[in-house]
Each structure stands twice: as structure tokens, then as C-alpha cells.
C-alpha atoms as a PDB file:
ATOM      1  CA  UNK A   1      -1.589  12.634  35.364  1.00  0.00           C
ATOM      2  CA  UNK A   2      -4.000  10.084  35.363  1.00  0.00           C
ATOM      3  CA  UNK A   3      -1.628   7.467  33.911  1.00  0.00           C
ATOM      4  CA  UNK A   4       1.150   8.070  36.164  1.00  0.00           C
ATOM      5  CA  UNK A   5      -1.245   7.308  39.091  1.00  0.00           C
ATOM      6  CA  UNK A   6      -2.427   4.380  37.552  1.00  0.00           C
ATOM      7  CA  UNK A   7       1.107   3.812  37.312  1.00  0.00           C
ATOM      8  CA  UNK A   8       2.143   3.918  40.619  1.00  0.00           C
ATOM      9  CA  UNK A   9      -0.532   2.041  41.995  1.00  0.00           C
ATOM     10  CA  UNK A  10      -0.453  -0.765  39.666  1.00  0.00           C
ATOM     11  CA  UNK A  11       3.386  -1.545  41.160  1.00  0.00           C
ATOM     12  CA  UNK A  12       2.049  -1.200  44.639  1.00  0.00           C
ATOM     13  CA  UNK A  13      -0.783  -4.168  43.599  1.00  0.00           C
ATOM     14  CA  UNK A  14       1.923  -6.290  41.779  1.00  0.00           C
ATOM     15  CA  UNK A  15       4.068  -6.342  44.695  1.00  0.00           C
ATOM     16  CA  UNK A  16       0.982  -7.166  46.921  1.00  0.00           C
ATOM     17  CA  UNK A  17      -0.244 -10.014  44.216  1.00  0.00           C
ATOM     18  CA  UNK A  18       3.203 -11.347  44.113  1.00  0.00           C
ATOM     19  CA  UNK A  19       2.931 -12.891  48.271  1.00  0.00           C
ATOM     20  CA  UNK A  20      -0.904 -12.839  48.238  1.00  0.00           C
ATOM     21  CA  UNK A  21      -3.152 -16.079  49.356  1.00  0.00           C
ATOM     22  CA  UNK A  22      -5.267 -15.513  46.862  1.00  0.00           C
ATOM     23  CA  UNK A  23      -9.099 -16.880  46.398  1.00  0.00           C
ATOM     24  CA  UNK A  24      -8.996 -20.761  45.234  1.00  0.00           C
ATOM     25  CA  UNK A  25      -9.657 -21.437  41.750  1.00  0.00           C
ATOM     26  CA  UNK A  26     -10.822 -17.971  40.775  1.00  0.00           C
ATOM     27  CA  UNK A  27     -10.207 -17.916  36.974  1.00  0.00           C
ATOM     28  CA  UNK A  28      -9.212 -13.860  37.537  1.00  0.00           C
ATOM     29  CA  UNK A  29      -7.342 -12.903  40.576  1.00  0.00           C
ATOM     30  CA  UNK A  30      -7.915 -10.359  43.100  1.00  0.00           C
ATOM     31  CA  UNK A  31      -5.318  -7.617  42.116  1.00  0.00           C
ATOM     32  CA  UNK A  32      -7.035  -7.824  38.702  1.00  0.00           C
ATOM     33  CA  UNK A  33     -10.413  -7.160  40.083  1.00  0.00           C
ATOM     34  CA  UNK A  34      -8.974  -4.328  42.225  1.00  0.00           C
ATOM     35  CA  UNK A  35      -7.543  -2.566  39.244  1.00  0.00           C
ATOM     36  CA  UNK A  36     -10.689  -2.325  37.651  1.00  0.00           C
ATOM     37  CA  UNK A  37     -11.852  -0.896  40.517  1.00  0.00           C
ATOM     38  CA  UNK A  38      -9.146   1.682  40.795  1.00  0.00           C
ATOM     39  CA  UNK A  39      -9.529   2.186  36.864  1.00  0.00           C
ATOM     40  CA  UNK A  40     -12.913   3.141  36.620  1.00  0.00           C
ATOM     41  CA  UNK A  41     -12.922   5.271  40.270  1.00  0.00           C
ATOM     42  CA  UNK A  42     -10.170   7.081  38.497  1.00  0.00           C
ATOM     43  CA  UNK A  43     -12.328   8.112  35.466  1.00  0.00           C
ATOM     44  CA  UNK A  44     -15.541   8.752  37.299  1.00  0.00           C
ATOM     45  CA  UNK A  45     -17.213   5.419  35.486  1.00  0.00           C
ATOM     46  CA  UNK A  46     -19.651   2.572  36.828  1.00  0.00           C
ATOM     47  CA  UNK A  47     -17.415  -0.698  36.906  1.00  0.00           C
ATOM     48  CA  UNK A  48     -18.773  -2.383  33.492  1.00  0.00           C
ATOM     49  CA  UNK A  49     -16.963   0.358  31.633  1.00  0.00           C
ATOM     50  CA  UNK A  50     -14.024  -0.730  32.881  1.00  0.00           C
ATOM     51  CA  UNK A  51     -14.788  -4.198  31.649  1.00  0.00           C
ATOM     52  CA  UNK A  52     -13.743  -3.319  28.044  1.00  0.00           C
ATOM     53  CA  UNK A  53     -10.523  -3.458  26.666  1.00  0.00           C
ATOM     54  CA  UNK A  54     -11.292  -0.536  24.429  1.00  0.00           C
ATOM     55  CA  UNK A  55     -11.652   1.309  27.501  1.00  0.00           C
ATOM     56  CA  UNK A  56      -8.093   0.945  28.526  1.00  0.00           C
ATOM     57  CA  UNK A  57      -4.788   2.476  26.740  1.00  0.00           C
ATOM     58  CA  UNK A  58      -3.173  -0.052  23.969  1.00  0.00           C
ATOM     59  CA  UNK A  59      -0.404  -0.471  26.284  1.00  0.00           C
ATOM     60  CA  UNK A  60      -1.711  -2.048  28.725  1.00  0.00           C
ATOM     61  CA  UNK A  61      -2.317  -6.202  28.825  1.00  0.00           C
ATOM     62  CA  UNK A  62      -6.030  -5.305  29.894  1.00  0.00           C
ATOM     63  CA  UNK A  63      -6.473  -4.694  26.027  1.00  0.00           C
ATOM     64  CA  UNK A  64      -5.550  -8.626  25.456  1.00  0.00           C
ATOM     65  CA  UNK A  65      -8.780 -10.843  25.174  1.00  0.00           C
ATOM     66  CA  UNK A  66      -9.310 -12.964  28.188  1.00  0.00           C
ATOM     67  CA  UNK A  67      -7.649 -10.822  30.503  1.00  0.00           C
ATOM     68  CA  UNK A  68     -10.600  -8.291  31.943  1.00  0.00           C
ATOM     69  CA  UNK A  69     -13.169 -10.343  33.811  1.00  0.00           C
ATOM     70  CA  UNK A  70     -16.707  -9.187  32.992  1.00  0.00           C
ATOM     71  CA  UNK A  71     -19.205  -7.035  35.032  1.00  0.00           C
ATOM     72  CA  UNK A  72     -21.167 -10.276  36.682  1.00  0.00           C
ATOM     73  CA  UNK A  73     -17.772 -11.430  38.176  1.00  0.00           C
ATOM     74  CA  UNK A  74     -16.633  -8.299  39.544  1.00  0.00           C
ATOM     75  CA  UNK A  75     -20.101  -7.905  41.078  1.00  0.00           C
ATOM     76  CA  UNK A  76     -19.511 -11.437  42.664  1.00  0.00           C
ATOM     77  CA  UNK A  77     -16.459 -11.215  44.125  1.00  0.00           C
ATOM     78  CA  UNK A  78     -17.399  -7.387  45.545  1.00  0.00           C
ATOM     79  CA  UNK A  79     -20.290  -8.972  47.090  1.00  0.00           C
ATOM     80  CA  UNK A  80     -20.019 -12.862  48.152  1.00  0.00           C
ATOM     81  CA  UNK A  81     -17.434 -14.946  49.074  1.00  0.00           C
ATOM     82  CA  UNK A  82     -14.592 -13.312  47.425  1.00  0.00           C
ATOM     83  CA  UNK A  83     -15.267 -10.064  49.309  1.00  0.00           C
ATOM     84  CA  UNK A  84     -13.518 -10.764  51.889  1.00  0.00           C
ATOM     85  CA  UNK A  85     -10.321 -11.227  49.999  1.00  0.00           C
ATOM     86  CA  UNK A  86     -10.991  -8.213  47.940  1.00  0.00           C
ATOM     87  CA  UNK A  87     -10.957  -5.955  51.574  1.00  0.00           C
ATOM     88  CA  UNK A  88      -7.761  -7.836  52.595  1.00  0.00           C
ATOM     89  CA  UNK A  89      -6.444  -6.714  49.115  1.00  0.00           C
ATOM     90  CA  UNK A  90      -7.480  -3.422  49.839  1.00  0.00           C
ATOM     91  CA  UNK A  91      -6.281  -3.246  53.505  1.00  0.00           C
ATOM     92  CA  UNK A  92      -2.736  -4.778  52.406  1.00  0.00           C
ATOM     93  CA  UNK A  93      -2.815  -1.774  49.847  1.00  0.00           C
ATOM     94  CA  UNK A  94      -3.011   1.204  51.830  1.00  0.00           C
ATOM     95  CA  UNK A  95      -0.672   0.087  53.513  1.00  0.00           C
ATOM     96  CA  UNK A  96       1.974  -0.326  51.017  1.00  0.00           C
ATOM     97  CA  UNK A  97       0.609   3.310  50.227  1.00  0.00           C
ATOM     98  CA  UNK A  98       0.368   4.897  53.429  1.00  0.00           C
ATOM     99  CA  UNK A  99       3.183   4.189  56.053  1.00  0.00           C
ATOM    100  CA  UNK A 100       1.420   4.168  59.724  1.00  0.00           C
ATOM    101  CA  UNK A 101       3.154   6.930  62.072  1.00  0.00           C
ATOM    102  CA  UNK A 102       6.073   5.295  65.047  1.00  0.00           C
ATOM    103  CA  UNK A 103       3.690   4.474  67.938  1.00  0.00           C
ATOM    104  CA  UNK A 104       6.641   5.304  70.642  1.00  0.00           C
ATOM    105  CA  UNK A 105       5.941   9.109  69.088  1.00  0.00           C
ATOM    106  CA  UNK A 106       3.143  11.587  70.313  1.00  0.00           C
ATOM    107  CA  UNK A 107       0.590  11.430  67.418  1.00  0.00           C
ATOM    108  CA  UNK A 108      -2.307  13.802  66.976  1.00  0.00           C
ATOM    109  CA  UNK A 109      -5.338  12.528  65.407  1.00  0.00           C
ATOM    110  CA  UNK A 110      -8.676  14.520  64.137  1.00  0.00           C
ATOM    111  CA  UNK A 111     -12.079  13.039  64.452  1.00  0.00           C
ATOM    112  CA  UNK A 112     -14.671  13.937  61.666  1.00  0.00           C
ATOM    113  CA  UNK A 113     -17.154  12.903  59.251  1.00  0.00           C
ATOM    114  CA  UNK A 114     -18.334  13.622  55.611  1.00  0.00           C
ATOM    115  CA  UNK A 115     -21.895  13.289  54.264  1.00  0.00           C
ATOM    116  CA  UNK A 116     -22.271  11.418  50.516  1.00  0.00           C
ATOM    117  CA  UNK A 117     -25.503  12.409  49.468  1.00  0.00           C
ATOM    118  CA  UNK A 118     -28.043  10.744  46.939  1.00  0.00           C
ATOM    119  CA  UNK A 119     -30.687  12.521  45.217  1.00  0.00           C
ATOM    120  CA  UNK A 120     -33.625  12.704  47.167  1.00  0.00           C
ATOM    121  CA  UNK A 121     -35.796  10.464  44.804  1.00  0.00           C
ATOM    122  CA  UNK A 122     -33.521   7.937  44.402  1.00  0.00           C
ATOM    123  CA  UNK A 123     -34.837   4.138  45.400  1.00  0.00           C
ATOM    124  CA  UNK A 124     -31.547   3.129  47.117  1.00  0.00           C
ATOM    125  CA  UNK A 125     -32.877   1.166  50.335  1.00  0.00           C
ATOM    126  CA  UNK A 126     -29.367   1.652  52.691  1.00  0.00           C
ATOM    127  CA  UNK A 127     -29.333   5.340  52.085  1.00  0.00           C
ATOM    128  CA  UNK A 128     -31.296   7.355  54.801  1.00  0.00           C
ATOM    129  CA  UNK A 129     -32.136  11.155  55.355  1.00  0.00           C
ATOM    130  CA  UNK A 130     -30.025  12.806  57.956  1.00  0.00           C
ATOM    131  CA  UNK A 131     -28.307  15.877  58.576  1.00  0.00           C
ATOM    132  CA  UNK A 132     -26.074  17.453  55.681  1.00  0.00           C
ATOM    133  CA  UNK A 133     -24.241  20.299  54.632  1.00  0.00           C
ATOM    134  CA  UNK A 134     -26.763  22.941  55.048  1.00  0.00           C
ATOM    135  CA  UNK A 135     -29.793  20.874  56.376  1.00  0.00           C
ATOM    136  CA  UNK A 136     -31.341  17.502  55.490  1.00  0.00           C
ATOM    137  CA  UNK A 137     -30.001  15.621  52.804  1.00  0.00           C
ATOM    138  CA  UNK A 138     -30.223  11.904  51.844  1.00  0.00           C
ATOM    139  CA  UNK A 139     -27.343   9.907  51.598  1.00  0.00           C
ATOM    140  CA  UNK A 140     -24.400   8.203  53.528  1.00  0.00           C
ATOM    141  CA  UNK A 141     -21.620   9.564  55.642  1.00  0.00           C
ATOM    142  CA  UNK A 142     -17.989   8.780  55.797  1.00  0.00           C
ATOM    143  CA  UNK A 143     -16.206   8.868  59.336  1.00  0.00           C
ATOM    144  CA  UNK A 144     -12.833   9.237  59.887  1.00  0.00           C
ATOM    145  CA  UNK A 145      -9.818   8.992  62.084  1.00  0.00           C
ATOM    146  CA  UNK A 146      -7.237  10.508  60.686  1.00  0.00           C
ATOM    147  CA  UNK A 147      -3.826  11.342  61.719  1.00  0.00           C
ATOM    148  CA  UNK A 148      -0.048  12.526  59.554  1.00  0.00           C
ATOM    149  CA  UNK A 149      -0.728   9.815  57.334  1.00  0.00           C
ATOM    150  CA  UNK A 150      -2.355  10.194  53.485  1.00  0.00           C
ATOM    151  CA  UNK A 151      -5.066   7.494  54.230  1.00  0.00           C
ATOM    152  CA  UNK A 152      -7.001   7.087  57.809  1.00  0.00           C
ATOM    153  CA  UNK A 153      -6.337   5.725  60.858  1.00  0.00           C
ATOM    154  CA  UNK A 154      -9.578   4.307  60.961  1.00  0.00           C
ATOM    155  CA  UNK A 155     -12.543   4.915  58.689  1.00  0.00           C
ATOM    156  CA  UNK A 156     -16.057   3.215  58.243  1.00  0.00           C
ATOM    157  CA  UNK A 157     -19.158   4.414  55.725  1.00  0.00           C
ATOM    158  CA  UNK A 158     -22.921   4.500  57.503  1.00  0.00           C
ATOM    159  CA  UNK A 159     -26.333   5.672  56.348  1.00  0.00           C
ATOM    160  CA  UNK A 160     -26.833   9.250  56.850  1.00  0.00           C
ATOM    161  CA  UNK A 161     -28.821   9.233  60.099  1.00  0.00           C
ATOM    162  CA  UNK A 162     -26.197   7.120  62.386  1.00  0.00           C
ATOM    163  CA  UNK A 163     -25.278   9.306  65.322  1.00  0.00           C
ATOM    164  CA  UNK A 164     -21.218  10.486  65.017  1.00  0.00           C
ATOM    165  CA  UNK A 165     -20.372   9.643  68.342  1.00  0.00           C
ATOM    166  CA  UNK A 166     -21.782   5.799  67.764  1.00  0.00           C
ATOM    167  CA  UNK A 167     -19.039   5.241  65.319  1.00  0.00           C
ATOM    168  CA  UNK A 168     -16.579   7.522  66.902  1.00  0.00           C
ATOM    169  CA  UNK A 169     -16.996   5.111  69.925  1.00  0.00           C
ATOM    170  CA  UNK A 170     -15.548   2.055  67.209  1.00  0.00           C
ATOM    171  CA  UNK A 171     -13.214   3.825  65.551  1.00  0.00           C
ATOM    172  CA  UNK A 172     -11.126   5.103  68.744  1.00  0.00           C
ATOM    173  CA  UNK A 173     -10.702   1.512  69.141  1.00  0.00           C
ATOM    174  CA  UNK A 174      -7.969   1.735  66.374  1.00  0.00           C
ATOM    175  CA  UNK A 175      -6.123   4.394  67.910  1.00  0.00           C
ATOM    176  CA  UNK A 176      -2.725   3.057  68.733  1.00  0.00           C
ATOM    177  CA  UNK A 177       0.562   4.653  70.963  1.00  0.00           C
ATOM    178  CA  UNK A 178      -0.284   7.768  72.629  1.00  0.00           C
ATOM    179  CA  UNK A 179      -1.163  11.436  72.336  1.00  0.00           C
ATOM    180  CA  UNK A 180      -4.212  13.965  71.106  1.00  0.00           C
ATOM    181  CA  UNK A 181      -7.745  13.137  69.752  1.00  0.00           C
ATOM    182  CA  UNK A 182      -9.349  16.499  68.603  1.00  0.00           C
ATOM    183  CA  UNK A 183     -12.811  16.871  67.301  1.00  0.00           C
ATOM    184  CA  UNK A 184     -15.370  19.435  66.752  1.00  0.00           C
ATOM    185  CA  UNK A 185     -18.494  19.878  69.790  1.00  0.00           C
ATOM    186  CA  UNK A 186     -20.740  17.325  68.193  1.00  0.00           C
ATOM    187  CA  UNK A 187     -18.308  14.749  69.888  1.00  0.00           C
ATOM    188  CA  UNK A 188     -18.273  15.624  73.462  1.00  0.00           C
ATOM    189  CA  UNK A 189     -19.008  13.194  75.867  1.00  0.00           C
ATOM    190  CA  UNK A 190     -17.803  11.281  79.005  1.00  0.00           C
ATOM    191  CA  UNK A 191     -18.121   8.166  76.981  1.00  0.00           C
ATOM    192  CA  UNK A 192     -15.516   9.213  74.389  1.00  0.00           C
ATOM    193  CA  UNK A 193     -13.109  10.541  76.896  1.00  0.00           C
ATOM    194  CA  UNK A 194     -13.045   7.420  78.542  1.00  0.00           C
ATOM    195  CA  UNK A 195     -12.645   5.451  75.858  1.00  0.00           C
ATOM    196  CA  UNK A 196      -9.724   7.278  74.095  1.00  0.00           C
ATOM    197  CA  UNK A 197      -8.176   7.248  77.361  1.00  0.00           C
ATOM    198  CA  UNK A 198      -8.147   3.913  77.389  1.00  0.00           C
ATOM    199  CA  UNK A 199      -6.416   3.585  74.438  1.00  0.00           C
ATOM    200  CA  UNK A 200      -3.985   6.044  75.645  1.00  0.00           C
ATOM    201  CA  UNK A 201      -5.347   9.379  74.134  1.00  0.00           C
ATOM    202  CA  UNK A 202      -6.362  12.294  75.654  1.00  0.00           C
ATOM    203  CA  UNK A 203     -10.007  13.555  73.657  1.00  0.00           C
ATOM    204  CA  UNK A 204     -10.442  17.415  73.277  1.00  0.00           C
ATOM    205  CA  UNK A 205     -13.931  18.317  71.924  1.00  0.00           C
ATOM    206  CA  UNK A 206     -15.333  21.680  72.641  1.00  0.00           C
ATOM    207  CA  UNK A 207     -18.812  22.436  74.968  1.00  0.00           C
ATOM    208  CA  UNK A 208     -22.001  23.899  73.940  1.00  0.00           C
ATOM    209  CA  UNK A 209     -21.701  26.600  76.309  1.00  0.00           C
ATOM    210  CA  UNK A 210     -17.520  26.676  77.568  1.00  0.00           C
ATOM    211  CA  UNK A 211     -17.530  28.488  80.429  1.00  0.00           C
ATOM    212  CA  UNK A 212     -20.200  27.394  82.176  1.00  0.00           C
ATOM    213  CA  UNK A 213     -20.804  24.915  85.253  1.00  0.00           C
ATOM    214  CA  UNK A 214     -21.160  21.361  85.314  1.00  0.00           C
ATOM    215  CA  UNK A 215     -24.216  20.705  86.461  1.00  0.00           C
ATOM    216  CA  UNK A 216     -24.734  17.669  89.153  1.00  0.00           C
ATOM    217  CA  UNK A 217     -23.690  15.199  87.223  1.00  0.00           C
ATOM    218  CA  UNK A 218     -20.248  13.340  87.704  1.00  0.00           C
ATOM    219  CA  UNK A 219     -17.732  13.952  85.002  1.00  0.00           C
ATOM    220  CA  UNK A 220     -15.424  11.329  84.293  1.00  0.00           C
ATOM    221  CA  UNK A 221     -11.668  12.751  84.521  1.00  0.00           C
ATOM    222  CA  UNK A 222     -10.745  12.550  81.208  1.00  0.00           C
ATOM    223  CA  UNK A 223     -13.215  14.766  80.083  1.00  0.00           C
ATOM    224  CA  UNK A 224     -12.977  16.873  83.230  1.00  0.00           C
ATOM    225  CA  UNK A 225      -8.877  17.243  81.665  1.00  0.00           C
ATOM    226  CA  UNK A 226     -10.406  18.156  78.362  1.00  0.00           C
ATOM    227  CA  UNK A 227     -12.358  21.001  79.524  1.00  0.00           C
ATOM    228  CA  UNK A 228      -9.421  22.387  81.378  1.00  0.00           C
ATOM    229  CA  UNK A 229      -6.860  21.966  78.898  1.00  0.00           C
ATOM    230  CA  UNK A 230      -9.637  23.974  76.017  1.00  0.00           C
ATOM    231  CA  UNK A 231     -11.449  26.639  78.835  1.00  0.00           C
ATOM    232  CA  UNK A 232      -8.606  27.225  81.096  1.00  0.00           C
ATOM    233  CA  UNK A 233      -7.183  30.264  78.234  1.00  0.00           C
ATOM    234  CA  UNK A 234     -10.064  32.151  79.440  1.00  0.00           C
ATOM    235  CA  UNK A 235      -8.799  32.305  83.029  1.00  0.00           C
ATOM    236  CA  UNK A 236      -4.970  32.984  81.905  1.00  0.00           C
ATOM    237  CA  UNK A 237      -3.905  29.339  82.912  1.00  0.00           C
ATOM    238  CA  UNK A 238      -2.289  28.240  79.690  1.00  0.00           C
ATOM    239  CA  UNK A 239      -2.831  28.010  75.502  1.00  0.00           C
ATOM    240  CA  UNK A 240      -1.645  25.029  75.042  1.00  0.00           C
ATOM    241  CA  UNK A 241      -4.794  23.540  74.919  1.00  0.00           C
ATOM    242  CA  UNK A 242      -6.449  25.676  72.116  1.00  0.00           C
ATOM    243  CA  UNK A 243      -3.581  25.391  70.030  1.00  0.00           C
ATOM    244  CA  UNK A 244      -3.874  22.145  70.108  1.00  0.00           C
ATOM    245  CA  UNK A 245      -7.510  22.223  69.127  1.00  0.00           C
ATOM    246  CA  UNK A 246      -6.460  24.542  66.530  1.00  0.00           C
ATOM    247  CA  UNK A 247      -5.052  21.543  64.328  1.00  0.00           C
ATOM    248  CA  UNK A 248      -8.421  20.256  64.109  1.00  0.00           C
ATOM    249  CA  UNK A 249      -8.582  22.115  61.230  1.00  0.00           C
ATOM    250  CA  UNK A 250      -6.655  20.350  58.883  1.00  0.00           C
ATOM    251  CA  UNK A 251      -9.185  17.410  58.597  1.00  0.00           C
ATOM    252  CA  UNK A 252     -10.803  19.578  56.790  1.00  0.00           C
ATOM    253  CA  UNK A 253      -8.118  20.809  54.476  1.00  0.00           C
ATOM    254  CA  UNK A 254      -7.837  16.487  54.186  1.00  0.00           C
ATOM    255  CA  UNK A 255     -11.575  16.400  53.301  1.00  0.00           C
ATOM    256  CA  UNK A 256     -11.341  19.491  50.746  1.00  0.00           C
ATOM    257  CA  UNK A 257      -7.985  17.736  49.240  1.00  0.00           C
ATOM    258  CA  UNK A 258      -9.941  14.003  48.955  1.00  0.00           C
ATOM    259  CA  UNK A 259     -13.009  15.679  47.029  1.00  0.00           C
ATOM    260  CA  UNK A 260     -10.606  17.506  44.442  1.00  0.00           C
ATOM    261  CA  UNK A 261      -8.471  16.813  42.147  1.00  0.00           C
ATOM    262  CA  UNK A 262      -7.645  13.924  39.878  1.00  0.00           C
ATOM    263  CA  UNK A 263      -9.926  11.099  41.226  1.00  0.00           C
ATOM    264  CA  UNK A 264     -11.124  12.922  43.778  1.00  0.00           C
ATOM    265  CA  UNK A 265     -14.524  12.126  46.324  1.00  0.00           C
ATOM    266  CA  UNK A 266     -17.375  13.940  45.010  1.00  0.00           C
ATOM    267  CA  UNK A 267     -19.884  15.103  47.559  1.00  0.00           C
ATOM    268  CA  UNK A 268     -22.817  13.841  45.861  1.00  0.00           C
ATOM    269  CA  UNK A 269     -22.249   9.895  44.926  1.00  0.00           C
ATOM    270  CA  UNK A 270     -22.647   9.150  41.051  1.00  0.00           C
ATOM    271  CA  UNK A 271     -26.135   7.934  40.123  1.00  0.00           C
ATOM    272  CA  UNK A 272     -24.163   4.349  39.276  1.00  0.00           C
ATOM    273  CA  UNK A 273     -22.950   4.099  43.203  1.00  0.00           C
ATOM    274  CA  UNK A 274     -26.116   2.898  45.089  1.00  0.00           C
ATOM    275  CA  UNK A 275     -25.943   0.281  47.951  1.00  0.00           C
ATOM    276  CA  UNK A 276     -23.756   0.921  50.848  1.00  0.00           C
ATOM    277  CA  UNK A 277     -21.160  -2.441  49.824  1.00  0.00           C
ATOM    278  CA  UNK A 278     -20.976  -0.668  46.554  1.00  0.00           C
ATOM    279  CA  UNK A 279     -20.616   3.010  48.352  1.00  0.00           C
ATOM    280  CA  UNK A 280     -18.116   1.227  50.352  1.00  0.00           C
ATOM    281  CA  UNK A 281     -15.562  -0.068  47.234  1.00  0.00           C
ATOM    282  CA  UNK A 282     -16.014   3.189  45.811  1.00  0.00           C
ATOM    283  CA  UNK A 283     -14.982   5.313  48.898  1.00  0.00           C
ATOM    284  CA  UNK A 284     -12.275   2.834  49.791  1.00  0.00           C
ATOM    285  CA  UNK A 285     -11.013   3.339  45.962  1.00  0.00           C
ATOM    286  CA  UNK A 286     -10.894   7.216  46.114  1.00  0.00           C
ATOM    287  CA  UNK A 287      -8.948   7.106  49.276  1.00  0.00           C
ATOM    288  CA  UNK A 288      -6.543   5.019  47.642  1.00  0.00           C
ATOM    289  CA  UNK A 289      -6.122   7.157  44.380  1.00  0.00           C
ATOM    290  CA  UNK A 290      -5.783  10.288  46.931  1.00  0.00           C
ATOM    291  CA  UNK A 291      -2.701   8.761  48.912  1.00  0.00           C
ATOM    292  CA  UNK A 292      -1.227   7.754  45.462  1.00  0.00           C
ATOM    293  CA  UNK A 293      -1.828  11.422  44.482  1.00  0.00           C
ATOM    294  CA  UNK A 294       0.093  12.149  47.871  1.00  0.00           C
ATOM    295  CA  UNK A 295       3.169  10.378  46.944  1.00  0.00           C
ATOM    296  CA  UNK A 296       3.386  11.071  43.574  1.00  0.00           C
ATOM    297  CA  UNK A 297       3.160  15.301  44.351  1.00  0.00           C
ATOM    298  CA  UNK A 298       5.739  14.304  47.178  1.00  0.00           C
ATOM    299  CA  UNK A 299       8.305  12.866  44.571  1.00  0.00           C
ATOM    300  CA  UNK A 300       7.682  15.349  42.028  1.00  0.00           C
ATOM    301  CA  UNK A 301       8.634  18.010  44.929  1.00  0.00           C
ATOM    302  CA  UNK A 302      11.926  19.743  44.308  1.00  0.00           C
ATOM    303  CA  UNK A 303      14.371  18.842  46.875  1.00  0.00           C
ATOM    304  CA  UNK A 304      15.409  21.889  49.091  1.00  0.00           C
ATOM    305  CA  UNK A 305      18.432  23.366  49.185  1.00  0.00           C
END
């Protein structure tokens, strides 16, 4: 299984390679740095393993000497000047993987985030205490934006005490077309309503207390709509609402599905991923592998009859 993901992503990075403006005079090129990303994500190792031909199958070039560049390069180019071209690589990469949805369509997209933790002892200086799956943890947390598509809209990877809503607030900037936002209570505001609205979404995120009054504060309409469209079932007026708010769910079924499996995100980071740029790669990696995993179980699917 493993080698038929490898598989299938290597052809999406040769096609990529094959138009890409690559860094000037870099002795190895970008897609080759990228696959020994992929390569060791895929296999749970820290990048140096990677670095060694005896680490990859005798059918691959990466066995020939002079073709794996060595730990202190790939470190470079993750981290200076090249770094740049390495997210570009990336970016062009998902979307070879991941086709984005028509925007003249009605999309629905699902707001959430997902703590990485670190062990509680461990020295890494952009990892912060915050709140985690059960209480206070130490770590990072991935938010997401995601809509029909294997990969995210939007995504971004903070320290584990930034507030949900701050980088909710940046990532509805990516929504595009029209439709749904849905999202559990911890992102209800005014602020959010407003600003999905603006980007032509209307935000549904559950109260504290539904059913209640409003206090004497001015609501802004868009959040005035959302707390009709989700509390209005209580006064027979309509379900449509919580049925929509019902597909919330499945970012959570996306979450489970990205943390199992071949390749999949771990909860708990691996005691080689410290530093968020590093956190970053990694997380950006395992997405990756996850909509490969997607297309490969979609063309292994029996066609019905």
C-alpha cells in the first residue's frame, strides 16, 4: 500500500517539476526535496532517514549515489530562502491532488480545529499549553476549512493557546462562491458572521444557551439569520437549519480518517517534529499522503452497476 501511494504521488510531482520555476542553481531540485519529505512522513521517520539510499526500495533512482541530497540541505531549503519555493511546490501539489469544488455551486464548508500535542517536558520554544482533548495539553493545533474536497479549503498550524475564532477570522478569507459555513459553539460571534457574509457565506454556529434572549446588545444580521435558521425548530418554523448543522459532523469523520491509516496524522507529534516550520512540513505532508489515499481507494472502488 505504501508503494502504490508513493506511486501515485511521485507522478503528480513529476508533472508539477516538469513546468516548475524552480530555485536558481540549486544542485537538487525542489520535487526531490519534497519526496523526501513525503517518503519519510509516509514511514513515520525524521527526514535524515530518508537521506539514505538504503532506506529506499532498489527500484527507485534515490538508491543511485548523488541523487538524495543530505539532511543539512533539506533543512536549508525547509527553512531559508528555498522555503518559499518548497510551499509553492506544495501548494501546486494539492492541487493536482485535490480538485477545488465549481464556485457557481452551493458548497458547504465545516470549520474546526485539531490539537498536536508535545510531551509536557519537552524544550520546544513555539509549542504552548492550551486546551486539549480532555484538558490542558502542550502542543500545537491545526485549523481547518474544509469542504467536499480530500485536502482543505484553507488550513494554517498555531501554538496551542491561539484563540479558534482568531484564525477562523483568516481562514474565511479563503472561502470562495457561495453557500454554508458550519461550526461547533466555540465559533459564535458577530464578527464571524459578518465576515463569512462577506465572502458570500452564511455562518451557523450554535449558542451557549439557544433559546434564550439577546441581551441589549445589537446583533449584526447575519448572525441574527444564524440563530433563526438553528433555534427556529424549537418553535415549529422549519428544520432546515439543523440539518444543515447536522453535516458538521463529518469534519470529524475527516479528522478521524487523516489520523488513521497508512500515513496517517498522529495526535501526539513524533519526538523528531519540534518547531512549528518543521510541524508545519510535516502536517502539510500528511495531508497530502491522505488525499493520495483518497484517490487511490476511489480508483480501486468497483464501478456500480
Amino acid at each position: 500500500m505504501e508503494r502504490d501511494l508513493f506511486r501515485l504521488l511521485a507522478k503528480a510531482i513529476e508533472r508539477i517539476d516538469a513546468t516548475f520555476a524552480d530555485l536558481p542553481a540549486c544542485t537538487h531540485r525542489t520535487a526531490q526535496i519534497v519526496r523526501v519529505h513525503l517518503w519519510a512522513a509516509l514511514h513515520e521517520r525524521p527526514v535524515d532517514w530518508a537521506c539514505e539510499p538504503r532506506n529506499w526500495p532498489g527500484s527507485m533512482r534515490e538508491r543511485r549515489r548523488g541523487v538524495l541530497p543530505d539532511q543539512t540541505t533539506v533543512s536549508r531549503r525547509t527553512r531559508h530562502g528555498g522555503r518559499r519555493y518548497l510551499e509553492a511546490f506544495l501548494d501546486a501539489l494539492a492541487k493536482e491532488l485535490s480538485p477545488t469544488p465549481d464556485p457557481q455551486l452551493l458548497d458547504l464548508k465545516r470549520l474546526d480545529g485539531k490539537p498536536l500535542l508535545v510531551a509536557a517536558h519537552s524544550k520546544d520554544r513555539n509549542a504552548s499549553w492550551g486546551r486539549g482533548a480532555g484538558g490542558q495539553a502542550k502542543g500545537y493545533k491545526l485549523h481547518a476549512l474544509w469542504g467536499t474536497s480530500p485536502l482543505p479549503e484553507a488550513w494554517c498550524v498555531t501554538p496551542l493557546n491561539i484563540d479558534e475564532r482568531r484564525m477562523a477570522a483568516r481562514l474565511l478569507q479563503h472561502l470562495e462562491g457561495a453557500g454554508y459555513s458550519v461550526a461547533d459553539g466555540n465559533y459564535d460571534s458577530n464578527e464571524l458572521c459578518v465576515l463569512a457574509h462577506l465572502n458570500g457565506y452564511q455562518m451557523l454556529a450554535p449558542r451557549d444557551t439557544p433559546f434564550r434572549g439577546l441581551g441589549h446588545r445589537r446583533q449584526r444580521p447575519a448572525r441574527q439569520r444564524a440563530i433563526d435558521l438553528l433555534e427556529h425548530e424549537g418553535f415549529g418554523l422549519g428544520t432546515f437549519g439543523p440539518a444543515l448543522f447536522a453535516h458538521r459532523r463529518s469534519i470529524e469523520t475527516k479528522f478521524g480518517n487523516l489520523t488513521t491509516g497508512i500515513g496517517g496524522l498522529a495526535m501526539a507529534l513524533p519526538p523528531f517534529i519540534r518547531r512549528i516550520w518543521r510541524v508545519r512540513t510535516w502536517v502539510y505532508a500528511k495531508l497530502l499522503i491522505y488525499a493520495a489515499r483518497c484517490l487511490l481507494r476511489t480508483k480501486r472502488r468497483p464501478n456500480s452497476a
